[in-house]
N, C-alpha and C. Protein backbone atom coordinates (compact mmCIF):
# COMPACT_ATOMS: atom_id res chain seq x y z
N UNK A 1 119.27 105.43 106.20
CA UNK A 1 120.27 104.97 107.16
C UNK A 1 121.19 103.94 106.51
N UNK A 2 120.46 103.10 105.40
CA UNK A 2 121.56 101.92 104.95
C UNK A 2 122.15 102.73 103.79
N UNK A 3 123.57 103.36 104.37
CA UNK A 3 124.02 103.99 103.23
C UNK A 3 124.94 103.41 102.41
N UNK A 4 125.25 102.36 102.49
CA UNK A 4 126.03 101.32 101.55
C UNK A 4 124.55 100.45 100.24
N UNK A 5 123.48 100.51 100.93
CA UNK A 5 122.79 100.12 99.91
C UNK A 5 122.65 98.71 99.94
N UNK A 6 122.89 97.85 100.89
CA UNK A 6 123.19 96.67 101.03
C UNK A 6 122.21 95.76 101.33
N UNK A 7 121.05 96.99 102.38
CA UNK A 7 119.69 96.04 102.55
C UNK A 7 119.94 95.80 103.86
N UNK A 8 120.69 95.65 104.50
CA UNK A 8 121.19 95.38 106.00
C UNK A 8 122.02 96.88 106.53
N UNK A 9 121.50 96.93 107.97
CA UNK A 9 122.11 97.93 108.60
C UNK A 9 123.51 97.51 109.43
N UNK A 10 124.65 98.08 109.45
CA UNK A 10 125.67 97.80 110.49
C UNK A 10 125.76 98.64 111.48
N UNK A 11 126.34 98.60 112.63
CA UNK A 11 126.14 99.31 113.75
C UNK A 11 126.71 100.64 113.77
N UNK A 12 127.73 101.13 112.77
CA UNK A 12 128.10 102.36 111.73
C UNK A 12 127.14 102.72 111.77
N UNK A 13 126.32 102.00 110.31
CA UNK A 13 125.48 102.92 109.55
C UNK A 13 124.19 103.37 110.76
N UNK A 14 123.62 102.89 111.82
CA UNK A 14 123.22 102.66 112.71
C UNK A 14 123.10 104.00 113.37
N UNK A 15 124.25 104.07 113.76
CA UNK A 15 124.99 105.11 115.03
C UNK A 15 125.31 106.25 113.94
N UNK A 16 125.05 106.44 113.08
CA UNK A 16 125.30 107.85 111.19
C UNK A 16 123.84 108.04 111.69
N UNK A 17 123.35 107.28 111.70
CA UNK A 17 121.66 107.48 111.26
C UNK A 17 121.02 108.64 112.60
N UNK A 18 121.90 107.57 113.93
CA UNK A 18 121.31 108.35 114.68
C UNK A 18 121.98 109.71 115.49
N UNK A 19 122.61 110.22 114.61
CA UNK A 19 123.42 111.53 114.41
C UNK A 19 122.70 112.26 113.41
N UNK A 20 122.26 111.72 112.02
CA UNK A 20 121.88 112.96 111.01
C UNK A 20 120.67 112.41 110.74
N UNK A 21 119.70 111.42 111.15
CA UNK A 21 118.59 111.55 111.36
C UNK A 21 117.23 111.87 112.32
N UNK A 22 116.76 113.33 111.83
CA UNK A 22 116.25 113.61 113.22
C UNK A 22 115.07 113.16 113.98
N UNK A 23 114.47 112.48 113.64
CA UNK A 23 113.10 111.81 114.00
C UNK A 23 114.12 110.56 114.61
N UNK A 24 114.52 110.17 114.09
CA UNK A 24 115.64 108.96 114.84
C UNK A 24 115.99 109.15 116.32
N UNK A 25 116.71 109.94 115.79
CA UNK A 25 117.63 110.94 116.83
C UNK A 25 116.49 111.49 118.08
N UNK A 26 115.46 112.12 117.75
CA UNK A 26 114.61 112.30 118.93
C UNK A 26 114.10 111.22 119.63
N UNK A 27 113.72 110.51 118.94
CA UNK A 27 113.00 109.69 119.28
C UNK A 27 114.07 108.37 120.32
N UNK A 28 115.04 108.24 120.21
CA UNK A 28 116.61 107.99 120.76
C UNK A 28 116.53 108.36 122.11
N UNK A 29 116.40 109.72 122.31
CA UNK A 29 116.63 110.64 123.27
C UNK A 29 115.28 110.69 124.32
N UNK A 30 114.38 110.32 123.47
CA UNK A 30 113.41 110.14 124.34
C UNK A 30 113.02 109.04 124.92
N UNK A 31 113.53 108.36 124.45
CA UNK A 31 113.25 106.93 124.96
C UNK A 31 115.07 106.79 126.11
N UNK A 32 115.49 107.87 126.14
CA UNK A 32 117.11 107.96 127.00
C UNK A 32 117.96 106.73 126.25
N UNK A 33 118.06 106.37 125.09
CA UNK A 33 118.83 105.73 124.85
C UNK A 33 120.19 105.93 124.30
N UNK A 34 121.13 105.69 124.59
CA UNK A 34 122.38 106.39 124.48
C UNK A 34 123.41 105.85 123.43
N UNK A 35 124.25 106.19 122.90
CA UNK A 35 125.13 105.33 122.30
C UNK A 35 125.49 103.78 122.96
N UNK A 36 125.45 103.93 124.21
CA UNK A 36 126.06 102.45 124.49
C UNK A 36 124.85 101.65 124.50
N UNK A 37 123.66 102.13 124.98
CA UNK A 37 122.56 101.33 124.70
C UNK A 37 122.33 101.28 123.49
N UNK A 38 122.14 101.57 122.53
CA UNK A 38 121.87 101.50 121.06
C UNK A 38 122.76 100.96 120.99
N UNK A 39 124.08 100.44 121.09
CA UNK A 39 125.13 99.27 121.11
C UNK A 39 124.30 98.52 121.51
N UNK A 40 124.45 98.09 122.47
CA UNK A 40 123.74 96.64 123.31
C UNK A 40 122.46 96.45 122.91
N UNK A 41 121.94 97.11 122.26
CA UNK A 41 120.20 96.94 121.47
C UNK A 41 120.35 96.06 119.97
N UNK A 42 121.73 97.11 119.20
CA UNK A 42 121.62 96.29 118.35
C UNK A 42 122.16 94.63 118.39
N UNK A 43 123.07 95.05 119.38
CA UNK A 43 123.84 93.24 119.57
C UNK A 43 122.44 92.08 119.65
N UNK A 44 121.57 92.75 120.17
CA UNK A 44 120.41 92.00 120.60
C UNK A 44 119.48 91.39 119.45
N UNK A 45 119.32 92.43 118.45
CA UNK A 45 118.82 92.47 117.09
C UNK A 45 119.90 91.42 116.37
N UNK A 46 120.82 91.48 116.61
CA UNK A 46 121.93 90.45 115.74
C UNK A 46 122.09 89.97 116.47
N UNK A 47 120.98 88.56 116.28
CA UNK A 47 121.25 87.52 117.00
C UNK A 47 122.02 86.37 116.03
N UNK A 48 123.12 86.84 115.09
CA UNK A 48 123.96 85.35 114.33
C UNK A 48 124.92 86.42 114.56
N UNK A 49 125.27 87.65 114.74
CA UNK A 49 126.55 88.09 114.94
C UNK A 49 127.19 88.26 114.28
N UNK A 50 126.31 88.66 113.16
CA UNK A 50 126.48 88.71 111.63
C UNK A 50 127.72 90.33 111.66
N UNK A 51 126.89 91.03 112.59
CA UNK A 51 127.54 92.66 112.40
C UNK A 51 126.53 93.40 111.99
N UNK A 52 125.56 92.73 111.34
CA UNK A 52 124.23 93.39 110.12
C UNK A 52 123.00 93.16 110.77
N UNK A 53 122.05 93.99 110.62
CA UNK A 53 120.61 93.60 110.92
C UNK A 53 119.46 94.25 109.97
N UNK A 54 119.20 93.08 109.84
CA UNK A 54 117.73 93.77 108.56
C UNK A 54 116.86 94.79 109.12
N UNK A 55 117.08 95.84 108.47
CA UNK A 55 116.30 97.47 108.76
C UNK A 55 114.32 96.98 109.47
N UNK A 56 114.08 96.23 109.38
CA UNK A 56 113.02 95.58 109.31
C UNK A 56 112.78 94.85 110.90
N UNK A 57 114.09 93.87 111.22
CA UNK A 57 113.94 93.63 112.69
C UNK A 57 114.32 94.57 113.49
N UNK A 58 115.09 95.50 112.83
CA UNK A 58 115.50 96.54 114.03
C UNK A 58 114.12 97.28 114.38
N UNK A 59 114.15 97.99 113.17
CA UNK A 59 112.59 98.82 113.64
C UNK A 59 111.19 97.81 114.65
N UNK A 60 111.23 96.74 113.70
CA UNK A 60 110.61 95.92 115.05
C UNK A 60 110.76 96.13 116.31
N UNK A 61 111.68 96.03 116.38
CA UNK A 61 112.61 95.79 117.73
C UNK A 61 112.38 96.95 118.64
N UNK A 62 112.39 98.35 117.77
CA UNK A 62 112.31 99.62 118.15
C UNK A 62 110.73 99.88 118.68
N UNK A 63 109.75 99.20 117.76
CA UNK A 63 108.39 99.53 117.94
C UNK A 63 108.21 98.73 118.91
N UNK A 64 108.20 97.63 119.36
CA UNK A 64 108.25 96.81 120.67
C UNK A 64 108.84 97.54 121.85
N UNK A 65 110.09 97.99 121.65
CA UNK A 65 110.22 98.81 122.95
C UNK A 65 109.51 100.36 123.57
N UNK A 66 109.05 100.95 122.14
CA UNK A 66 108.21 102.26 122.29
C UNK A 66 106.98 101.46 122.63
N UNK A 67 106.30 100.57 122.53
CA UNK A 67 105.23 100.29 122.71
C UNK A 67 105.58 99.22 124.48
N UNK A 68 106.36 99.57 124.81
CA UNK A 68 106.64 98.89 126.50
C UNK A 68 106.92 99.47 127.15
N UNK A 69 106.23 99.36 128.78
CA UNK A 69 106.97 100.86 129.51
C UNK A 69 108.03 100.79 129.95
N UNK A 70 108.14 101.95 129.50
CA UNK A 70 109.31 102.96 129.89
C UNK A 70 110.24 102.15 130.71
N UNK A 71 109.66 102.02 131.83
CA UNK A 71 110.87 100.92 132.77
C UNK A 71 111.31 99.83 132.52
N UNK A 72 110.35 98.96 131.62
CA UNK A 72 111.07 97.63 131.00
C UNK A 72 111.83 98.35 129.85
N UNK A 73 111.31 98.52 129.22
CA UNK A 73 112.38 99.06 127.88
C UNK A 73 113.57 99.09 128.13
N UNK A 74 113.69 100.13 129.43
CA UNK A 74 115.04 100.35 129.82
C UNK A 74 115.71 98.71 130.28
N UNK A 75 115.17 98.25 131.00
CA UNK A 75 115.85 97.50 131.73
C UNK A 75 116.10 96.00 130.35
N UNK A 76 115.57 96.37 129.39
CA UNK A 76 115.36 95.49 128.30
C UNK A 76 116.71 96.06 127.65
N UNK A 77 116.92 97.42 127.51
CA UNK A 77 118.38 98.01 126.36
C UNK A 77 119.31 97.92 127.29
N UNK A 78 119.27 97.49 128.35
CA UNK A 78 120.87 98.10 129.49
C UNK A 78 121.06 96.50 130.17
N UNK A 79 120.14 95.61 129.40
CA UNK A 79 120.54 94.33 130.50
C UNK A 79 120.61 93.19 129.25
């Protein structure tokens, strides 16, 4: 997904990833998360507003919400 090589993800490389990666991409869809939520998820992950987030807190971020139900999750990516 970090296709600049930089070590940090931007919300580009982000939103690439979750177009041509498919385990991504399902896993996206199953959890109903949409482009605008995966916006507002990562804003959340970038908390200095950098633009960037280390591949590392995101996935965190990701495994915390697969591992919460379903109804918080949501109300966690849309609020």
């Amino acid at each position: 997904i970090d296709e600049d090589g930089s070590g940090a993800l931007s919300f580009d490389e982000l939103e690439s990833g979750a177009k041509k990666v498919s385990e991504f991409s399902h896993w996206l869809r199953v959890m109903a998360i949409d482009d605008e939520d995966l916006k507002q998820l990562f804003e959340i992950v970038d908390g200095d507003g950098s633009g960037e987030v280390d591949p590392q807190e995101f996935a965190d971020a990701m495994f915390r919400m697969k591992n919460t139900e379903a109804k918080t999750a949501t109300k966690f990516v849309k609020h």
